[in-house]
PDB file of N, CA and C in Angstrom:
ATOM      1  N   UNK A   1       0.845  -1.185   0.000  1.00  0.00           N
ATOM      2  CA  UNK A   1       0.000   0.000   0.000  1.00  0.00           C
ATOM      3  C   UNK A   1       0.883   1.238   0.000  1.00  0.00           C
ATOM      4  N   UNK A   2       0.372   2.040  -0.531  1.00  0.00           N
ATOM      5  CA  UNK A   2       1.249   3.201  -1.138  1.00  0.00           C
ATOM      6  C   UNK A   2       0.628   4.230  -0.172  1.00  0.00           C
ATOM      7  N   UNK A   3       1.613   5.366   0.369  1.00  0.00           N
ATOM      8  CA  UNK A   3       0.804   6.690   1.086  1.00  0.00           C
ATOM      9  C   UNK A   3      -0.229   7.199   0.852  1.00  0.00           C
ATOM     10  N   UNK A   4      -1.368   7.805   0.863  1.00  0.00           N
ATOM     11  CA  UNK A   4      -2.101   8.365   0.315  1.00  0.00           C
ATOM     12  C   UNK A   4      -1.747   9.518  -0.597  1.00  0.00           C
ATOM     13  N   UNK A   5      -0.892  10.277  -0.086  1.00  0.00           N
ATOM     14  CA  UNK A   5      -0.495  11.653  -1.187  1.00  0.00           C
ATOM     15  C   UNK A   5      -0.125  10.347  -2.348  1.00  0.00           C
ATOM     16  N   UNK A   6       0.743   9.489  -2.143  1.00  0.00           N
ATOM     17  CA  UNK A   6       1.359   8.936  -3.982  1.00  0.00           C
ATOM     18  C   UNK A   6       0.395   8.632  -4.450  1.00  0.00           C
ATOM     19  N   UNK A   7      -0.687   7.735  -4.045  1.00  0.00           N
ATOM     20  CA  UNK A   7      -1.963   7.237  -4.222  1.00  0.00           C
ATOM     21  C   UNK A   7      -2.701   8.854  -5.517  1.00  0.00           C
ATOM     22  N   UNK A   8      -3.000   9.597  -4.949  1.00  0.00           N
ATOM     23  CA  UNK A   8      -3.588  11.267  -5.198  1.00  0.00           C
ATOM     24  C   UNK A   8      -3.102  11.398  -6.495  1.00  0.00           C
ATOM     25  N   UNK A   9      -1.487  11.493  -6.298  1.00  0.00           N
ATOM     26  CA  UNK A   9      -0.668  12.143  -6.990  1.00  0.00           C
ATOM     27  C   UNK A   9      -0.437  11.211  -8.251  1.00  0.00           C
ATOM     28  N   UNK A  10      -0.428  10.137  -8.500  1.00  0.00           N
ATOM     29  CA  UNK A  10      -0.166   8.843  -9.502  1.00  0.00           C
ATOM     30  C   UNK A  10      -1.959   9.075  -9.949  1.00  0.00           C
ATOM     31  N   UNK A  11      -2.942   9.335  -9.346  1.00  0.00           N
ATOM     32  CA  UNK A  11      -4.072   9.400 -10.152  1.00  0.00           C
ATOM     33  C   UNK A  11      -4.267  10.440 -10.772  1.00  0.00           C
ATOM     34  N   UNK A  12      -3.875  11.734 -10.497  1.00  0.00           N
ATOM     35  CA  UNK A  12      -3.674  13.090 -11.055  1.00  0.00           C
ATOM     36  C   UNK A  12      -2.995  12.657 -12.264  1.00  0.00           C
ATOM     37  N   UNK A  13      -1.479  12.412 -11.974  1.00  0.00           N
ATOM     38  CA  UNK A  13      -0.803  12.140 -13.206  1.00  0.00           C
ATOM     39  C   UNK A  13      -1.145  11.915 -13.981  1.00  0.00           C
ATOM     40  N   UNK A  14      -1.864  10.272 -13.948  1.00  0.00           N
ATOM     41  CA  UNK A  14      -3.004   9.427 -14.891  1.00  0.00           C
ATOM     42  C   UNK A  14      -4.054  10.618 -15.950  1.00  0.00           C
ATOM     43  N   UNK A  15      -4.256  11.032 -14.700  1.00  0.00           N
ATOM     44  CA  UNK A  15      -5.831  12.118 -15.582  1.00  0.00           C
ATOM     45  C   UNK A  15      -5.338  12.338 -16.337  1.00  0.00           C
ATOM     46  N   UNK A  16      -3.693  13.471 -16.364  1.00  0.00           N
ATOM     47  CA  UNK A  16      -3.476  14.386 -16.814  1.00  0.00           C
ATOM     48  C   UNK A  16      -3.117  13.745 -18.227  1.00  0.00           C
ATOM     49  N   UNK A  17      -1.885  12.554 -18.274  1.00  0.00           N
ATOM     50  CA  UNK A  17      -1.720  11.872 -19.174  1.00  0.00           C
ATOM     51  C   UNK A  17      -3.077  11.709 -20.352  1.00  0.00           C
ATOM     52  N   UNK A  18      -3.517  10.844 -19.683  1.00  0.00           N
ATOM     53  CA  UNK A  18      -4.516  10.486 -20.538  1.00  0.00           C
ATOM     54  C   UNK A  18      -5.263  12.440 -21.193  1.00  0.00           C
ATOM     55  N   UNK A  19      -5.363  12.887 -20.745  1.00  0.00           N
ATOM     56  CA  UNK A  19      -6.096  14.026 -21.092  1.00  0.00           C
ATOM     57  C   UNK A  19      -5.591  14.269 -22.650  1.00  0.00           C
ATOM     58  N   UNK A  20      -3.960  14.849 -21.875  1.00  0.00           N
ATOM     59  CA  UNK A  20      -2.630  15.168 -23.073  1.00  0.00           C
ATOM     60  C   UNK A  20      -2.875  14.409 -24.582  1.00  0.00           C
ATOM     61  N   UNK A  21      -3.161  12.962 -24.252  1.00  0.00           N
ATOM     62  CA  UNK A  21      -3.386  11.572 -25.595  1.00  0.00           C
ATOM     63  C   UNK A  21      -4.109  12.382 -26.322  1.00  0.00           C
ATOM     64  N   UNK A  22      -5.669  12.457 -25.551  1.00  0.00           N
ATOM     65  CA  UNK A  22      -6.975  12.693 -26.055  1.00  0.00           C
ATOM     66  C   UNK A  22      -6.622  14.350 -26.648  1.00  0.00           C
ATOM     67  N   UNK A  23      -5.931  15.308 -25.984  1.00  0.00           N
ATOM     68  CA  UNK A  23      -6.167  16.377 -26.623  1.00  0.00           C
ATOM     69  C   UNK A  23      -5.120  17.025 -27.819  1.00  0.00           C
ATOM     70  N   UNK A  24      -3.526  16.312 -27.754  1.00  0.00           N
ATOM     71  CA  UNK A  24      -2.835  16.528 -28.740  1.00  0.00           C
ATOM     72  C   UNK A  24      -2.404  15.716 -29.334  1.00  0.00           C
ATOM     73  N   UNK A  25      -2.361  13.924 -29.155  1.00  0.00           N
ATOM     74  CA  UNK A  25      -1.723  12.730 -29.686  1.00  0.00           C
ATOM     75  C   UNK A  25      -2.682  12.656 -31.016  1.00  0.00           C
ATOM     76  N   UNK A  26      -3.702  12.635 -31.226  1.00  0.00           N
ATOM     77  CA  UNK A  26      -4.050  12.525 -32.591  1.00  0.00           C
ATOM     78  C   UNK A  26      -4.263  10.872 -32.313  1.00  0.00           C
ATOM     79  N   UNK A  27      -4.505  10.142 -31.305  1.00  0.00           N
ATOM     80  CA  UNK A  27      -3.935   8.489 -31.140  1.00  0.00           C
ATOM     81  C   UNK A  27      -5.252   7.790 -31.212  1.00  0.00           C
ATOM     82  N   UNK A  28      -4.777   6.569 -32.042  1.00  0.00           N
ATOM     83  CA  UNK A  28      -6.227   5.554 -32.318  1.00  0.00           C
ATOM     84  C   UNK A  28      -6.509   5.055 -30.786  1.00  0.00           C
ATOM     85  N   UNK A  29      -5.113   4.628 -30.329  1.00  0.00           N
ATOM     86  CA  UNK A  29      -5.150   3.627 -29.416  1.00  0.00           C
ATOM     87  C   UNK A  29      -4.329   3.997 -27.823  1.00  0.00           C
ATOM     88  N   UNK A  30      -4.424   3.671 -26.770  1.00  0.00           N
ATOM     89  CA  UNK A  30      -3.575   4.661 -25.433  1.00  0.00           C
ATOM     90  C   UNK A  30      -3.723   3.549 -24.822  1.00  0.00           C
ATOM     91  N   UNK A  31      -2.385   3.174 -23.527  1.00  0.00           N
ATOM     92  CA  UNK A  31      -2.741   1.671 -23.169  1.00  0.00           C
ATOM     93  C   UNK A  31      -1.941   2.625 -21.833  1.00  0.00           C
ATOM     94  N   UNK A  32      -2.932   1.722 -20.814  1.00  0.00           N
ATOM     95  CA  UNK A  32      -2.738   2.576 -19.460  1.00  0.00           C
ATOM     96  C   UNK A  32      -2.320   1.206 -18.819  1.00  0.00           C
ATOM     97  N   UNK A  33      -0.923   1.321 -18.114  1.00  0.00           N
ATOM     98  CA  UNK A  33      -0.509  -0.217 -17.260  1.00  0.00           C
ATOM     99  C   UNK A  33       0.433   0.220 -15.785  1.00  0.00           C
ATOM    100  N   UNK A  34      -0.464  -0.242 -14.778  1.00  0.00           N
ATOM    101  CA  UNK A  34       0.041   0.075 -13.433  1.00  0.00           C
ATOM    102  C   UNK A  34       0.320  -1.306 -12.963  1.00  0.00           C
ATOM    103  N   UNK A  35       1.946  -1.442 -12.758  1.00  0.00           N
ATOM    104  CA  UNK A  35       2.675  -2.747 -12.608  1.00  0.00           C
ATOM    105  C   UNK A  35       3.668  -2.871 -11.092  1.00  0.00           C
ATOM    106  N   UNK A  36       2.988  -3.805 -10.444  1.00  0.00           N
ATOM    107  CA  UNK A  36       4.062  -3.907  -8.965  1.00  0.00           C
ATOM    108  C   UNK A  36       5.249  -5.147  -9.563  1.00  0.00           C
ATOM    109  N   UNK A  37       5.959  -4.533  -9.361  1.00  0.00           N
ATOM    110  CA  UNK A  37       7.507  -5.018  -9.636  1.00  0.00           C
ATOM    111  C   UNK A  37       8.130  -5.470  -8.244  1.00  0.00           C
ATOM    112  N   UNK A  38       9.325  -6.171  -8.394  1.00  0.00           N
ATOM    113  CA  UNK A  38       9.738  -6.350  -6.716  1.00  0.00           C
ATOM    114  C   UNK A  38      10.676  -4.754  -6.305  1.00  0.00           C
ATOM    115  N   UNK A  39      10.194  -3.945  -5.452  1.00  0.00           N
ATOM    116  CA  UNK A  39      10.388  -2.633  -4.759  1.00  0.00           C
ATOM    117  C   UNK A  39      10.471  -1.619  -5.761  1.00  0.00           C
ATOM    118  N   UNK A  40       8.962  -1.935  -6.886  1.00  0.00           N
ATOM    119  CA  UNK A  40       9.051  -0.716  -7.730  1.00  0.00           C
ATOM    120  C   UNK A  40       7.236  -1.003  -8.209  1.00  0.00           C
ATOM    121  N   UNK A  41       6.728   0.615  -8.151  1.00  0.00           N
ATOM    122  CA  UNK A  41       5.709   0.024  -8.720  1.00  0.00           C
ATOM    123  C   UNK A  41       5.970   1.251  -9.708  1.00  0.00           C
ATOM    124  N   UNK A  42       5.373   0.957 -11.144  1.00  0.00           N
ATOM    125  CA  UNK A  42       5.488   1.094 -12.504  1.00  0.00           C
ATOM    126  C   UNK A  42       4.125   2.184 -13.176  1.00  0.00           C
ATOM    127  N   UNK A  43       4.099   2.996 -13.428  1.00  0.00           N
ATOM    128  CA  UNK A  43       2.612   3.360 -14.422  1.00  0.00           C
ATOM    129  C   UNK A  43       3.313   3.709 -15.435  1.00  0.00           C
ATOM    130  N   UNK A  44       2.092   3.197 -16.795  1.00  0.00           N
ATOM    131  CA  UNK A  44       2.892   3.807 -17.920  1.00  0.00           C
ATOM    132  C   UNK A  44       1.783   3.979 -18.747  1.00  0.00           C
ATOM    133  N   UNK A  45       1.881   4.957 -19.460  1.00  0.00           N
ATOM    134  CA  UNK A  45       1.098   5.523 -20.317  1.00  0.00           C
ATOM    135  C   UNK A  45       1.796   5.493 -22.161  1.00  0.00           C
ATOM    136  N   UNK A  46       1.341   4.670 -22.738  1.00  0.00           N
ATOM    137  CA  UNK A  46       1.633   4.827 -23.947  1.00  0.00           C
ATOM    138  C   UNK A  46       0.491   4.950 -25.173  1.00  0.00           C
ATOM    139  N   UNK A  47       0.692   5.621 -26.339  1.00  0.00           N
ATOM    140  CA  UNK A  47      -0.243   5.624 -27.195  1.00  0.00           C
ATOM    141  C   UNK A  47       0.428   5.624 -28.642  1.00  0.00           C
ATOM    142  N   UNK A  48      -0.704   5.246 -29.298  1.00  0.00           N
ATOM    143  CA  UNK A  48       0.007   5.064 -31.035  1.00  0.00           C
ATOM    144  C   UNK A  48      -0.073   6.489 -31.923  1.00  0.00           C
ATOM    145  N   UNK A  49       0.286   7.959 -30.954  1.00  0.00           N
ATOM    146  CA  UNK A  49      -0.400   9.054 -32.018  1.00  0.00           C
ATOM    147  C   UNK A  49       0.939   9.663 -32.478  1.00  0.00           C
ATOM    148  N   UNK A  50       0.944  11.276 -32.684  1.00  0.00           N
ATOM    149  CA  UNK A  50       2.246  11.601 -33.549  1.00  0.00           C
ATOM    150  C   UNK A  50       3.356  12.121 -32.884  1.00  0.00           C
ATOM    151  N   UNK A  51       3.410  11.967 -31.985  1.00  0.00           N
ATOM    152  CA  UNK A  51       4.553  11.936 -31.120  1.00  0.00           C
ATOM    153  C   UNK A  51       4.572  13.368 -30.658  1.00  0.00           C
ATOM    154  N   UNK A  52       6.117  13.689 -29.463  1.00  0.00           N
ATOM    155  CA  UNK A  52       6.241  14.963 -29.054  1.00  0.00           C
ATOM    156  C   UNK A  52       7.412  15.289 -28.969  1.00  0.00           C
ATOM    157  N   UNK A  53       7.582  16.717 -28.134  1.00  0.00           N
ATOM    158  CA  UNK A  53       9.405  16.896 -29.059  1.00  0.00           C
ATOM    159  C   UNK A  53       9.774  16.601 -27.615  1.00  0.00           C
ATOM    160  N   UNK A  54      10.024  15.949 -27.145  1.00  0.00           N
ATOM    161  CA  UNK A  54      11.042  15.536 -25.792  1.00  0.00           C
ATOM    162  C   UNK A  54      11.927  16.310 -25.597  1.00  0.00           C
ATOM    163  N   UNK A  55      12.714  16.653 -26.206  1.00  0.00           N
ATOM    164  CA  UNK A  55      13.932  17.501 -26.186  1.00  0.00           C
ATOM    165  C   UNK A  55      13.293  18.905 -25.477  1.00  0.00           C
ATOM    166  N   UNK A  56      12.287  19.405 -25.558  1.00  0.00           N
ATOM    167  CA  UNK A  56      11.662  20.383 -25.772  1.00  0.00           C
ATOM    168  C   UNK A  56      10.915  20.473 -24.305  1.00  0.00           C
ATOM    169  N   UNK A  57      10.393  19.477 -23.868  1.00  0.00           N
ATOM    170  CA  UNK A  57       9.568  18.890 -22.533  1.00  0.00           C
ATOM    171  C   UNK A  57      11.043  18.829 -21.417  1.00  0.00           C
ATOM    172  N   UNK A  58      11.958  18.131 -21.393  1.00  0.00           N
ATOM    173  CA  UNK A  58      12.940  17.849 -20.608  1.00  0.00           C
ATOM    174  C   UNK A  58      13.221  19.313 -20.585  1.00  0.00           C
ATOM    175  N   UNK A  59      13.432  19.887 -21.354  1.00  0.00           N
ATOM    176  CA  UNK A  59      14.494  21.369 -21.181  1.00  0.00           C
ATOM    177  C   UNK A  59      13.193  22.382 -20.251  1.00  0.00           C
ATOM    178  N   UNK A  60      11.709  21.846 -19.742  1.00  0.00           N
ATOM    179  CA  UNK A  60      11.093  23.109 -19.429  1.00  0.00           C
ATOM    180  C   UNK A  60      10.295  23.503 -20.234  1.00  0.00           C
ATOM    181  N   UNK A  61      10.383  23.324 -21.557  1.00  0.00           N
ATOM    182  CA  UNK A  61       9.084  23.906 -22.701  1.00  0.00           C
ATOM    183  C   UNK A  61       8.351  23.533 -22.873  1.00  0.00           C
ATOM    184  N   UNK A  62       7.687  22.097 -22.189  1.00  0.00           N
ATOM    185  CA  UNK A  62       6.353  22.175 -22.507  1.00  0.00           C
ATOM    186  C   UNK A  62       5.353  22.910 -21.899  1.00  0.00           C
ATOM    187  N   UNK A  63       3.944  21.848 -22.039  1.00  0.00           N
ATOM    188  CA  UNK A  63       2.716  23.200 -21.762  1.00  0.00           C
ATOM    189  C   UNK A  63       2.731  22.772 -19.867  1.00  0.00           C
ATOM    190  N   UNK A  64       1.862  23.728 -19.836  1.00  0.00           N
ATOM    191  CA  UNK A  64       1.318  23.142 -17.945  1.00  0.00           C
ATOM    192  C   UNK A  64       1.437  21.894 -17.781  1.00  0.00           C
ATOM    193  N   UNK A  65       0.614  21.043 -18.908  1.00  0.00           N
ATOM    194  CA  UNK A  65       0.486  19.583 -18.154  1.00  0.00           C
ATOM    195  C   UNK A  65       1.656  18.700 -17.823  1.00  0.00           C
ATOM    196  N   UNK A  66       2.917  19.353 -18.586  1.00  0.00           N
ATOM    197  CA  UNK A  66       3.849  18.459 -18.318  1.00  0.00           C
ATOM    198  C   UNK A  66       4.860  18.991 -17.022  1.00  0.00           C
ATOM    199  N   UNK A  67       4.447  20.392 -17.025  1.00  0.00           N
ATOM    200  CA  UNK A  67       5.033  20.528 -15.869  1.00  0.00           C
ATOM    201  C   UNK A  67       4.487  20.391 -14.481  1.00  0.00           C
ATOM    202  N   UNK A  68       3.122  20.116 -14.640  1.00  0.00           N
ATOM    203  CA  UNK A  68       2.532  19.710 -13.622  1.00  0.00           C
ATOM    204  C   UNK A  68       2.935  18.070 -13.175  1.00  0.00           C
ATOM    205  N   UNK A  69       2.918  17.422 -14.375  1.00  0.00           N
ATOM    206  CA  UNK A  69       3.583  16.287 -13.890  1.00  0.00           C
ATOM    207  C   UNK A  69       4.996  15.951 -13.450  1.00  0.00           C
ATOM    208  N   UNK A  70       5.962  16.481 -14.381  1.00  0.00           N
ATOM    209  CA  UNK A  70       7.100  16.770 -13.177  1.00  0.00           C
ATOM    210  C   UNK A  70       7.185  17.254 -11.907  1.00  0.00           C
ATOM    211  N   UNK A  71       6.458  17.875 -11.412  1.00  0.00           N
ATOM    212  CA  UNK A  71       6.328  18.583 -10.154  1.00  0.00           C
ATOM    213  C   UNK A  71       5.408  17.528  -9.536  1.00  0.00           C
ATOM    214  N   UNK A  72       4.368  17.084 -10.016  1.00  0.00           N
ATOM    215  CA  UNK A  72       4.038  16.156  -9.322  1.00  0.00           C
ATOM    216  C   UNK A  72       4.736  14.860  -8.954  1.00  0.00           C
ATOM    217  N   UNK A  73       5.799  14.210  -9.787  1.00  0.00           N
ATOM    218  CA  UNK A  73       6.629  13.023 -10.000  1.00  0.00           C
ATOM    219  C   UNK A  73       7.213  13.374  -8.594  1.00  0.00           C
ATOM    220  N   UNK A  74       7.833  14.563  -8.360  1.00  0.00           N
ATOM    221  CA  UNK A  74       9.207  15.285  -7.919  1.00  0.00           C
ATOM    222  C   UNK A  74       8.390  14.992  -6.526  1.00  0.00           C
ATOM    223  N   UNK A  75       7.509  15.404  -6.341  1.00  0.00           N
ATOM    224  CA  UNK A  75       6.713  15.554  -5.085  1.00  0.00           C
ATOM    225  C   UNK A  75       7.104  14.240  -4.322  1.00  0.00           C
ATOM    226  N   UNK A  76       6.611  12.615  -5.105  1.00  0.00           N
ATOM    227  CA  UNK A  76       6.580  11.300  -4.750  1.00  0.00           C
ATOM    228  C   UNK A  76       7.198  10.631  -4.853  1.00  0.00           C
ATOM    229  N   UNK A  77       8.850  11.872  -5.306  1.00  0.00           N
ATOM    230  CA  UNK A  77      10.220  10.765  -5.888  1.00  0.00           C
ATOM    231  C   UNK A  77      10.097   9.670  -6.866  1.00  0.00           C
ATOM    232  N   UNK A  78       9.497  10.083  -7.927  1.00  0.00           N
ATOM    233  CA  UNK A  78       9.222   8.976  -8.666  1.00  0.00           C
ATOM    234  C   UNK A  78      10.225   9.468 -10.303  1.00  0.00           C
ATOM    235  N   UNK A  79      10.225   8.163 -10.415  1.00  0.00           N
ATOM    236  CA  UNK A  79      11.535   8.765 -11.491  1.00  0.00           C
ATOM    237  C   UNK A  79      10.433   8.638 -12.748  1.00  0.00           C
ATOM    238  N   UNK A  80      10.669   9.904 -14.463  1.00  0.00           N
ATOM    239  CA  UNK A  80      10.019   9.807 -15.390  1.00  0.00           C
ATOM    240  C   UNK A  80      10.760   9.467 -16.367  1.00  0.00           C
ATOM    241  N   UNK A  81      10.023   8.253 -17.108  1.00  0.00           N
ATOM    242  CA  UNK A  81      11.010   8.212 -18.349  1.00  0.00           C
ATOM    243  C   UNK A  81      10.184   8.698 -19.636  1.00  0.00           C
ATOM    244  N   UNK A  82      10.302   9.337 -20.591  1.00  0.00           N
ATOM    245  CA  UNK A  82       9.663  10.382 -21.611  1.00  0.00           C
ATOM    246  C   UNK A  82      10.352   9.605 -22.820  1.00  0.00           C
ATOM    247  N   UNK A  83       9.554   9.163 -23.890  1.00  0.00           N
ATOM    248  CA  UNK A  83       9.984   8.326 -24.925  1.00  0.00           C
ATOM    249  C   UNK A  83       9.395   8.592 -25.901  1.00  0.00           C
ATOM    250  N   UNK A  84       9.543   9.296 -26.969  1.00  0.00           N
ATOM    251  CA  UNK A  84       8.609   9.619 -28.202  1.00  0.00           C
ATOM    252  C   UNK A  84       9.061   9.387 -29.734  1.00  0.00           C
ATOM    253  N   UNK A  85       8.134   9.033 -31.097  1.00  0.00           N
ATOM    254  CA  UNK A  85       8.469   9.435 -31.848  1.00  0.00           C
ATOM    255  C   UNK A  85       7.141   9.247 -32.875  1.00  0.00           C
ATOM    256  N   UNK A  86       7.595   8.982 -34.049  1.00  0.00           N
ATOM    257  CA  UNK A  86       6.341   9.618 -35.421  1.00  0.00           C
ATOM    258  C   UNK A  86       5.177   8.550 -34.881  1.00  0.00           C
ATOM    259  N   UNK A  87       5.599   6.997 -34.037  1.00  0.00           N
ATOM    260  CA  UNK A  87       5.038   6.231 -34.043  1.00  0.00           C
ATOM    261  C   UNK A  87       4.163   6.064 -32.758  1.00  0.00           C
ATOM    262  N   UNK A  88       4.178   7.579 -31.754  1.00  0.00           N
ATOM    263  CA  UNK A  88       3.571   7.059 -30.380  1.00  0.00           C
ATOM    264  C   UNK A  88       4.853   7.597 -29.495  1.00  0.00           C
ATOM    265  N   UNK A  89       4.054   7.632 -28.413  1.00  0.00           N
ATOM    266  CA  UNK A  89       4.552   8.293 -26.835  1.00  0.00           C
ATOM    267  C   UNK A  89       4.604   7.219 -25.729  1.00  0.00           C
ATOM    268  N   UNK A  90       5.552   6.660 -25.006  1.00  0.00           N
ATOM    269  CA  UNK A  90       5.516   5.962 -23.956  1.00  0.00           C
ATOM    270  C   UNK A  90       6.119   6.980 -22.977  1.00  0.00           C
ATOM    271  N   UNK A  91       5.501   7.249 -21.410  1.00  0.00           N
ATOM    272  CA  UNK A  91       5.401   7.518 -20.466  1.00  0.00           C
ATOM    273  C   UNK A  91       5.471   7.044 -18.918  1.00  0.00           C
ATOM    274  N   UNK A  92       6.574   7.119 -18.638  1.00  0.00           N
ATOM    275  CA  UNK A  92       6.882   5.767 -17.344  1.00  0.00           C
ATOM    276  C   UNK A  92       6.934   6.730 -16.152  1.00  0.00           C
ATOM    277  N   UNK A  93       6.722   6.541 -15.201  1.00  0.00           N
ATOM    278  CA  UNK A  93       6.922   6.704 -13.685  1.00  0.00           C
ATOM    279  C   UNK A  93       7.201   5.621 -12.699  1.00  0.00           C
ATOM    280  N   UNK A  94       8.504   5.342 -12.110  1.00  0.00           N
ATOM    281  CA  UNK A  94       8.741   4.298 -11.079  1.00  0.00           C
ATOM    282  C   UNK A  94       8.847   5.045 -10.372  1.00  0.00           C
ATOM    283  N   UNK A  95       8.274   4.196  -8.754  1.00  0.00           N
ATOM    284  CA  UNK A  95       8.289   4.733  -7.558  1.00  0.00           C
ATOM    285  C   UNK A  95       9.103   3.766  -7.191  1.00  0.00           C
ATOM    286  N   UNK A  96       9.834   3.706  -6.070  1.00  0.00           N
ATOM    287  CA  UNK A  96      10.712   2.743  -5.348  1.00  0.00           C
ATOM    288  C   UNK A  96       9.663   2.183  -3.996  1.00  0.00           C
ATOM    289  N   UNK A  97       8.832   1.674  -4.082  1.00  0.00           N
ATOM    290  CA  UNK A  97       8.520   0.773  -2.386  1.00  0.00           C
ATOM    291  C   UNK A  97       8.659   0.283  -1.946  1.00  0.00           C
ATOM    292  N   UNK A  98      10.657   0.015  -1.470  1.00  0.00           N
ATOM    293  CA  UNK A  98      11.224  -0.602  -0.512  1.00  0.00           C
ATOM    294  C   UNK A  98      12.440  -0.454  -0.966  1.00  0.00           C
TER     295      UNK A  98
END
């Protein structure tokens, strides 16, 4: 069982993700997978739409939502991995629970 703030904060994320798919991915398809690992639990958000400029997100330039999710990650120590291209967006967050 996870704190309640990570609990909050990993469903926020979620929203926000999924929102992002629906409002700029252009994506047929979005596959949402929350995975307990041994002392890691996993969410990942991936979809099949036209990708984003990463380079661009890491440096600070994206819109609110992504900086809301860094700040939210940052909050629950959760590490983000940001993966994009013409073919789709994968979106990772590990938390460490133990």
């Amino acid at each position: 069982k996870l704190p309640i703030n990570h609990e909050v904060q990993l469903y926020r994320i979620s929203t926000e993700l999924i929102n992002n798919v629906l409002k700029h991915a252009q994506a047929n398809k979005v596959e949402i997978r929350l995975e307990q690992l041994p002392h890691w639990l996993v969410l990942s958000v991936a979809d099949d739409g036209k990708g984003i400029d990463t380079a661009k997100i890491r440096d600070g330039g994206g819109g609110i939502g992504f900086k809301n999710l860094y700040a939210r990650a940052q909050e629950i120590n959760a590490e983000v991995d940001l993966n994009s291209s013409h073919l789709g967006t994968v979106i990772s967050l590990k938390i460490q629970t133990s």
